[in-house]
Protein backbone atom coordinates (compact mmCIF):
# COMPACT_ATOMS: atom_id res chain seq x y z
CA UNK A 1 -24.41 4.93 14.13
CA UNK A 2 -21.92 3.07 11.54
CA UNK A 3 -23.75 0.99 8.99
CA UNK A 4 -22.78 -2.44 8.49
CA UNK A 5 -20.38 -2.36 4.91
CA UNK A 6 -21.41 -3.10 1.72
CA UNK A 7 -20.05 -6.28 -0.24
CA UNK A 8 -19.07 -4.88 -3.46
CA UNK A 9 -17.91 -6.32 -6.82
CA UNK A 10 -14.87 -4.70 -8.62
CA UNK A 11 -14.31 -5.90 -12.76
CA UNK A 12 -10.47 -6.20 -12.81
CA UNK A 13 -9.23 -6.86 -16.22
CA UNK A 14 -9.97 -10.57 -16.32
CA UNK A 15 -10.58 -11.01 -12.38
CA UNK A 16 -13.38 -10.37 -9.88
CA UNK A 17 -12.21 -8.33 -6.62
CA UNK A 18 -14.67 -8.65 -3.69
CA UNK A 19 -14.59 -5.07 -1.73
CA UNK A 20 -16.45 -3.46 1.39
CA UNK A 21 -17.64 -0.10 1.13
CA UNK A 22 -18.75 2.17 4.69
CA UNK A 23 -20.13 5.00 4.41
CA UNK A 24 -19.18 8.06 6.16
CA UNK A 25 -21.63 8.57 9.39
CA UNK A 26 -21.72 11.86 9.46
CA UNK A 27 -21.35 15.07 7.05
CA UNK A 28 -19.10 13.73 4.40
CA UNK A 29 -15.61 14.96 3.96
CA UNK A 30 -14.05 12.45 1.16
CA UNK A 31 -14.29 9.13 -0.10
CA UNK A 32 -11.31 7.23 0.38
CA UNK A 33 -9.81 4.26 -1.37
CA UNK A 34 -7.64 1.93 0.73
CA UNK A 35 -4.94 -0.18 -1.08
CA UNK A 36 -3.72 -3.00 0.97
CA UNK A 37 -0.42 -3.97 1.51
CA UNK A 38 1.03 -7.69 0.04
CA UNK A 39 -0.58 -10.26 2.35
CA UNK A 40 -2.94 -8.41 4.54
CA UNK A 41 -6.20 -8.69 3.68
CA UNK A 42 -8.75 -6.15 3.60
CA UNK A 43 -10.50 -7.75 7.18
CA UNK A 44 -7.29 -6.15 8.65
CA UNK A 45 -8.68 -2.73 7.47
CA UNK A 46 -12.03 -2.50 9.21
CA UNK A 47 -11.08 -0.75 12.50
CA UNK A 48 -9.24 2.27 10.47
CA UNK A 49 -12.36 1.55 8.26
CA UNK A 50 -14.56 2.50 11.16
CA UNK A 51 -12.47 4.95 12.70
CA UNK A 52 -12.68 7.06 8.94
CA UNK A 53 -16.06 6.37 8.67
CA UNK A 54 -16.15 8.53 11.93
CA UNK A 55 -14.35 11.44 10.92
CA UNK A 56 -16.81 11.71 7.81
CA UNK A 57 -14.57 9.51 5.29
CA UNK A 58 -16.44 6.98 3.14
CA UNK A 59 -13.87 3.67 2.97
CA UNK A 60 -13.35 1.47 0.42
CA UNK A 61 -11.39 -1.61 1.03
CA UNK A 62 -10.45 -4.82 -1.24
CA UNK A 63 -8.68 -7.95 -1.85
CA UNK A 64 -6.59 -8.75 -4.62
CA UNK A 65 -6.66 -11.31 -7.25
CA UNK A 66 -6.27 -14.57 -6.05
CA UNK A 67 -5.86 -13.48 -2.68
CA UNK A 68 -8.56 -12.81 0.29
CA UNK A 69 -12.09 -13.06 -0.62
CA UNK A 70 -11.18 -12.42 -3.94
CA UNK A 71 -9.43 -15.63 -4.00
CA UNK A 72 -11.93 -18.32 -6.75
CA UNK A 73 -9.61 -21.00 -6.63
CA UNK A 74 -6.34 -23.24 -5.38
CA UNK A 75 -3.61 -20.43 -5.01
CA UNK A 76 -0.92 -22.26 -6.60
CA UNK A 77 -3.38 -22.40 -10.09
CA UNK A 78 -3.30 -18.67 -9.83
CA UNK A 79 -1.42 -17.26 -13.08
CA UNK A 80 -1.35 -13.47 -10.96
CA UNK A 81 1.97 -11.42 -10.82
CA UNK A 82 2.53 -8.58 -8.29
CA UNK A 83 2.29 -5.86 -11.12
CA UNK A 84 -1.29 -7.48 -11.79
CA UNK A 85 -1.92 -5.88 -8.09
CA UNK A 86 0.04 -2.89 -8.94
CA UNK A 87 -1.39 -1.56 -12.03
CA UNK A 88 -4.87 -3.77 -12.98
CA UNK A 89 -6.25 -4.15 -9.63
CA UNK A 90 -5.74 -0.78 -7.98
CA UNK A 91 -6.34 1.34 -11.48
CA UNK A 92 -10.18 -0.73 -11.52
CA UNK A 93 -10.29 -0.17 -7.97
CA UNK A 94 -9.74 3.03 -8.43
CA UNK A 95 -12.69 3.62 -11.21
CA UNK A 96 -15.06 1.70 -8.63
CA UNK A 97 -14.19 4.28 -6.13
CA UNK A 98 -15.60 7.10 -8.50
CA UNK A 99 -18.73 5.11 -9.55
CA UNK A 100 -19.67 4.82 -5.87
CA UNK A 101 -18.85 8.14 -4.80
CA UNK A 102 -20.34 10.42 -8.54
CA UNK A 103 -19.54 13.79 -6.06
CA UNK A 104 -16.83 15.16 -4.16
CA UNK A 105 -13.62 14.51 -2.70
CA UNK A 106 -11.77 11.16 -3.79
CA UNK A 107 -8.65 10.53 -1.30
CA UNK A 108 -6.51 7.57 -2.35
CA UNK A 109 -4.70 5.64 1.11
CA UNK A 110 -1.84 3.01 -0.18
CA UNK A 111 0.08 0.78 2.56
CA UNK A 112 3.07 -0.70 1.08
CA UNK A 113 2.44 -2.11 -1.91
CA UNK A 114 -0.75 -0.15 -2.13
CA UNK A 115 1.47 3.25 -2.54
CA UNK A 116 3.55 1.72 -5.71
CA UNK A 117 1.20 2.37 -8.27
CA UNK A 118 1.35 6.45 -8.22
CA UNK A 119 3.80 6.83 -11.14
CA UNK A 120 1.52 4.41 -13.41
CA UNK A 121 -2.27 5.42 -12.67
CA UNK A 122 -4.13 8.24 -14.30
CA UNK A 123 -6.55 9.72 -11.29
CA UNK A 124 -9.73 11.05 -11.41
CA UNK A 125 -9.75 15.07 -11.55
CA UNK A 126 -11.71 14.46 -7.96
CA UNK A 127 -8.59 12.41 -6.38
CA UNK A 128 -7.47 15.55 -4.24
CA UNK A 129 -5.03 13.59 -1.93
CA UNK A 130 -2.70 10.83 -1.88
CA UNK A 131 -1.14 9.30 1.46
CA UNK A 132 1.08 6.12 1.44
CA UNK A 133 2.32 4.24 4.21
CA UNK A 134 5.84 2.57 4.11
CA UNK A 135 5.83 2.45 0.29
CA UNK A 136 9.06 2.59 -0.96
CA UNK A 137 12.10 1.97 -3.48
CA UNK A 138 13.48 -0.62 -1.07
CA UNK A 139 16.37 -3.09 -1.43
CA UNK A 140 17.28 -6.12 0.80
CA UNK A 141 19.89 -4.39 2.30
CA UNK A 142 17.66 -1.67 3.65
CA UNK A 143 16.92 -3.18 6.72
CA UNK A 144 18.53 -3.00 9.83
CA UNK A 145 20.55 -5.97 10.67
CA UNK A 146 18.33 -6.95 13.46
CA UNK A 147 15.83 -8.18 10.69
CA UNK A 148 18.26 -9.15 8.28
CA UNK A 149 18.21 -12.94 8.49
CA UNK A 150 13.89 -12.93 8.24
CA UNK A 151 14.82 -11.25 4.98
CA UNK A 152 17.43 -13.40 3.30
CA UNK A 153 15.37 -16.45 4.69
CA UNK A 154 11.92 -14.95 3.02
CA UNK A 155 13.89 -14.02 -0.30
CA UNK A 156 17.06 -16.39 -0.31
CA UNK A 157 16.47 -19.58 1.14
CA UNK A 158 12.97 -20.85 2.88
CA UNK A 159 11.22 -18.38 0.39
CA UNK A 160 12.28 -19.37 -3.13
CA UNK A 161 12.83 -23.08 -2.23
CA UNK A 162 9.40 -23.74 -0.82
CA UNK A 163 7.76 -22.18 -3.37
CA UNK A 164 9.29 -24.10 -5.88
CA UNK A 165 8.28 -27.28 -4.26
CA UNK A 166 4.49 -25.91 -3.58
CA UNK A 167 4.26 -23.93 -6.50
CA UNK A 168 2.72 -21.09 -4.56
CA UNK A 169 4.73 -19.05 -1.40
CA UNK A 170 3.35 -20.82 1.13
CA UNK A 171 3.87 -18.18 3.66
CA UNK A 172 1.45 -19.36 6.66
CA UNK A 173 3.74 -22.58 7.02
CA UNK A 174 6.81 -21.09 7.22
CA UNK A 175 5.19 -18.42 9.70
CA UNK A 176 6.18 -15.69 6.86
CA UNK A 177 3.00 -14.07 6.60
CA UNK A 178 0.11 -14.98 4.16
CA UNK A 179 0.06 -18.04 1.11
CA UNK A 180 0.65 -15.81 -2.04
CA UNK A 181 0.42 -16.71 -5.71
CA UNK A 182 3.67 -17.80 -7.27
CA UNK A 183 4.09 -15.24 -9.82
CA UNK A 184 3.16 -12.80 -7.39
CA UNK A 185 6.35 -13.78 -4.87
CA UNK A 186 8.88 -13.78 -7.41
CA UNK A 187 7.84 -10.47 -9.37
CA UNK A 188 8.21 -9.10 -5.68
CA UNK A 189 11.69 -10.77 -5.16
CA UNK A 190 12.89 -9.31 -8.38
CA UNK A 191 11.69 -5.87 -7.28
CA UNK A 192 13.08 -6.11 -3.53
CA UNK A 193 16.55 -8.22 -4.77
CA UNK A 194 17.80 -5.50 -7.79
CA UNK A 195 19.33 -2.09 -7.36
CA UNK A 196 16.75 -1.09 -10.29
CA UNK A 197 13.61 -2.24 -8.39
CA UNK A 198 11.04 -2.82 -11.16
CA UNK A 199 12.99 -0.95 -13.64
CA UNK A 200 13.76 -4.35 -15.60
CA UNK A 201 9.39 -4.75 -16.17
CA UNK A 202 8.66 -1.91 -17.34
CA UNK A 203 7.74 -1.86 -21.25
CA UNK A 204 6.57 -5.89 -20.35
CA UNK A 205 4.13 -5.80 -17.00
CA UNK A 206 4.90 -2.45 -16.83
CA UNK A 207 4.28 0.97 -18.30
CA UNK A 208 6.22 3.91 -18.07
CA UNK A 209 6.10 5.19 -15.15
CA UNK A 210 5.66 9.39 -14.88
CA UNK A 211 6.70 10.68 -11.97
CA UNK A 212 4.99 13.77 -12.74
CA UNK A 213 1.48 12.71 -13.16
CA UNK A 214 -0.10 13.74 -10.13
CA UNK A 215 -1.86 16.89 -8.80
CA UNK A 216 -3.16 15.60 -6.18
CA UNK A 217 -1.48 16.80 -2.59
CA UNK A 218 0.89 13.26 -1.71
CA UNK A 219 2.25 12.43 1.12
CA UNK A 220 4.85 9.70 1.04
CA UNK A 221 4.69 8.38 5.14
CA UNK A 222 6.29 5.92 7.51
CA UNK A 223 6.65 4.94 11.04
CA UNK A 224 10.25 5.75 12.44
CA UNK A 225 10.07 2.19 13.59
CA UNK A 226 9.42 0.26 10.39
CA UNK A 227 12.18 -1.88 9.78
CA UNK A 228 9.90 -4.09 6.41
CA UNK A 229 10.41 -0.65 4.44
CA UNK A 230 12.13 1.37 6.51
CA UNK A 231 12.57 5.09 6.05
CA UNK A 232 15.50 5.43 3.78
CA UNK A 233 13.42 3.51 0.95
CA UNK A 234 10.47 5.72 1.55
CA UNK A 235 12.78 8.91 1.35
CA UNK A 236 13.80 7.52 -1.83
CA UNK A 237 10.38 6.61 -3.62
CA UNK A 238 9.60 10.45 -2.25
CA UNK A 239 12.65 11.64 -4.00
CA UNK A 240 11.72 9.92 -7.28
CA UNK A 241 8.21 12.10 -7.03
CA UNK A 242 9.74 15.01 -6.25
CA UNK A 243 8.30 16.52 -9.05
CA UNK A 244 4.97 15.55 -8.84
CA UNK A 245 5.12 17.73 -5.03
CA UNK A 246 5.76 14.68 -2.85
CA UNK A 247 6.39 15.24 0.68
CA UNK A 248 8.19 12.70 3.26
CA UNK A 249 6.86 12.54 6.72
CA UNK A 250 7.87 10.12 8.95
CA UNK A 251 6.09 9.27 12.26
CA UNK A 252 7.17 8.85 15.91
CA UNK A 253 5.48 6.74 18.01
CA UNK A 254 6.69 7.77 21.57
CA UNK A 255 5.89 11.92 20.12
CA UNK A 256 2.01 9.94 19.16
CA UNK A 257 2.23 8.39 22.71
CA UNK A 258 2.80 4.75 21.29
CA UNK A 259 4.99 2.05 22.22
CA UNK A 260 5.57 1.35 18.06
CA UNK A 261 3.67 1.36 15.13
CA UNK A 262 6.03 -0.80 12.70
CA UNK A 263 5.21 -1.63 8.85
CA UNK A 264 1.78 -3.41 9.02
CA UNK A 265 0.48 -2.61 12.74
CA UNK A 266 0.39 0.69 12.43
CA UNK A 267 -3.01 0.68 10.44
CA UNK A 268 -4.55 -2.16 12.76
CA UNK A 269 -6.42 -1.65 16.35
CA UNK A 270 -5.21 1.31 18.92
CA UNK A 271 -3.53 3.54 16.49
CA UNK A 272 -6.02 5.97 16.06
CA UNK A 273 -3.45 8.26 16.80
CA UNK A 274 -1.36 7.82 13.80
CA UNK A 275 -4.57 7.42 12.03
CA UNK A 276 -5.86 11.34 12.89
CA UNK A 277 -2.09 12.31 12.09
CA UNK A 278 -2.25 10.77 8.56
CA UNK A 279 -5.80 12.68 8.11
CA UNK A 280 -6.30 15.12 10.46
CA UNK A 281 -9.85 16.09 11.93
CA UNK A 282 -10.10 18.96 10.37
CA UNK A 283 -8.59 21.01 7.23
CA UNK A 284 -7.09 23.54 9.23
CA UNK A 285 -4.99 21.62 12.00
CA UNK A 286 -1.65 19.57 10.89
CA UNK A 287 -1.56 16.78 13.14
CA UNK A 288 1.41 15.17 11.73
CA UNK A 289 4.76 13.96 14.00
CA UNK A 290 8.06 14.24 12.55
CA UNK A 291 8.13 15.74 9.44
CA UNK A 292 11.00 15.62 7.95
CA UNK A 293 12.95 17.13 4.46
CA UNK A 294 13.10 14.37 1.43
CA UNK A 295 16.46 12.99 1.14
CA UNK A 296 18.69 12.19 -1.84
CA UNK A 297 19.59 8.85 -1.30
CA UNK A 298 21.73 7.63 -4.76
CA UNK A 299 21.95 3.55 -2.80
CA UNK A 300 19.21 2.31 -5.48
CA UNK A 301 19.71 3.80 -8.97
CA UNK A 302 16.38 5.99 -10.11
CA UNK A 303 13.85 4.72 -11.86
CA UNK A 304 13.25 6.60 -15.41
């Protein structure tokens, strides 16, 4: 029987996260931290939540700063930027994860922006696996031209102007996804506008990144059908942590017997199948779709 989850408090370098904590109901396998993606907040989690919690994976989920329940205050007063997500609120998340889980296996789940951080955390000796979910080194011109114009709208016209006049990204108005902190929406244009990605912040909000830091086993994922960060900028975030073991795998719905899975779907309700492929029941059966080799893809210059 699943437990109802635990409000818990997470001390993030100046800021208060509000998380939720489930237990595993059965024998436990892991404990698993889930970073969220920009704009989805952790409510969006709880059905892969329960599903984990299921399969004997303890699930930690959270907002960040100024965003979600962790939100104290008017957004546009929020001083947050999106490396404040990046490095401060996953790195205490992170520490939280070990506190509530002293013994065995720490697995570490990024979606999007929840993935970014793997070049800039240190991980606990326990954190034996890594799995992101359409993370990548992504540019604007990455998508396919059938979402091209929600793009250049979000980053080059109805994005940037509105905020200016708000003085936060307003995103539920313009039907562009969730209200974000100022600082946090251009930090993220920056990124998603330059060849370098976040090249230009690191040594300010930044540190250097090591792409060799790891030893955990990380897998970089995505859904063939994501067109937000579609495969080619995954392949190329894999390629930059070569070193560090990364594999690519990308997913098929129609081979998972889906109609899609897309960018942010593809962890809500009725994808259990992708879910057991991402973490399969059991140690000894691989039930991931459509692996395929990392890459080389020289479109975005890497990051060093």
């Amino acid at each position: 029987m699943s437990q109802s989850p635990e409000t818990i408090c997470i001390e993030a370098d100046g800021a208060t996260l509000t998380g939720r904590y489930s237990p595993a109901t059965g024998p436990q396998r892991a404990t698993l931290l889930l970073n969220g993606a920009t704009g989805v907040p952790q409510r969006f989690y709880r059905h892969f939540a329960q599903w984990a919690n299921g399969q004997g994976i303890g699930v930690l989920t959270y907002d960040y700063r100024d965003f979600g329940e962790s939100q104290t205050g008017p957004v546009r007063d929020s001083k947050a930027i999106f490396a404040d997500w990046v490095i401060h609120d996953q790195a205490a998340a992170q520490a939280k994860l070990a506190e509530l889980a002293p013994e065995g296996q720490l697995w570490v789940l990024g979606h999007s922006l929840g993935g970014l951080g793997i070049p800039f955390h240190r991980y606990d000796s326990r954190v034996t696996r890594i799995v992101t979910i359409g993370a990548g080194i992504g540019h604007y011109t990455d998508h396919p031209w059938s979402y091209r114009p929600t793009v250049l709208a979000f980053w080059f016209l109805l994005g940037p102007m509105a905020t200016r006049l708000a003085g936060y990204m307003p995103g539920r108005r313009l039907l562009l996804g969730a209200d974000l902190p100022a600082g946090v929406y251009w930090q993220w244009r920056r990124w998603c506008t330059s060849r370098d990605f976040y090249r230009a912040d690191i040594g300010h909000s930044l540190p250097q990144p090591d792409y060799t830091r790891t030893t955990a086993e990380l897998t970089l994922c995505v859904a063939a059908d994501d067109v937000v960060v579609p495969p080619v900028a995954v392949r190329r975030y894999a390629e930059a942590l070569k070193a560090s073991g990364a594999r690519f795998r990308q997913l098929d719905p129609a081979a998972l017997g889906l109609r899609k899975l897309g960018h942010i779907e593809i962890l809500g309700r009725g994808n259990e199948a992708a879910w057991a492929a991402l973490f399969p029941p059991s140690e000894g059966s691989d039930h991931t779709v459509g692996a395929a080799d990392i890459a080389q893809d020289r479109a975005v210059l890497p990051i060093a």
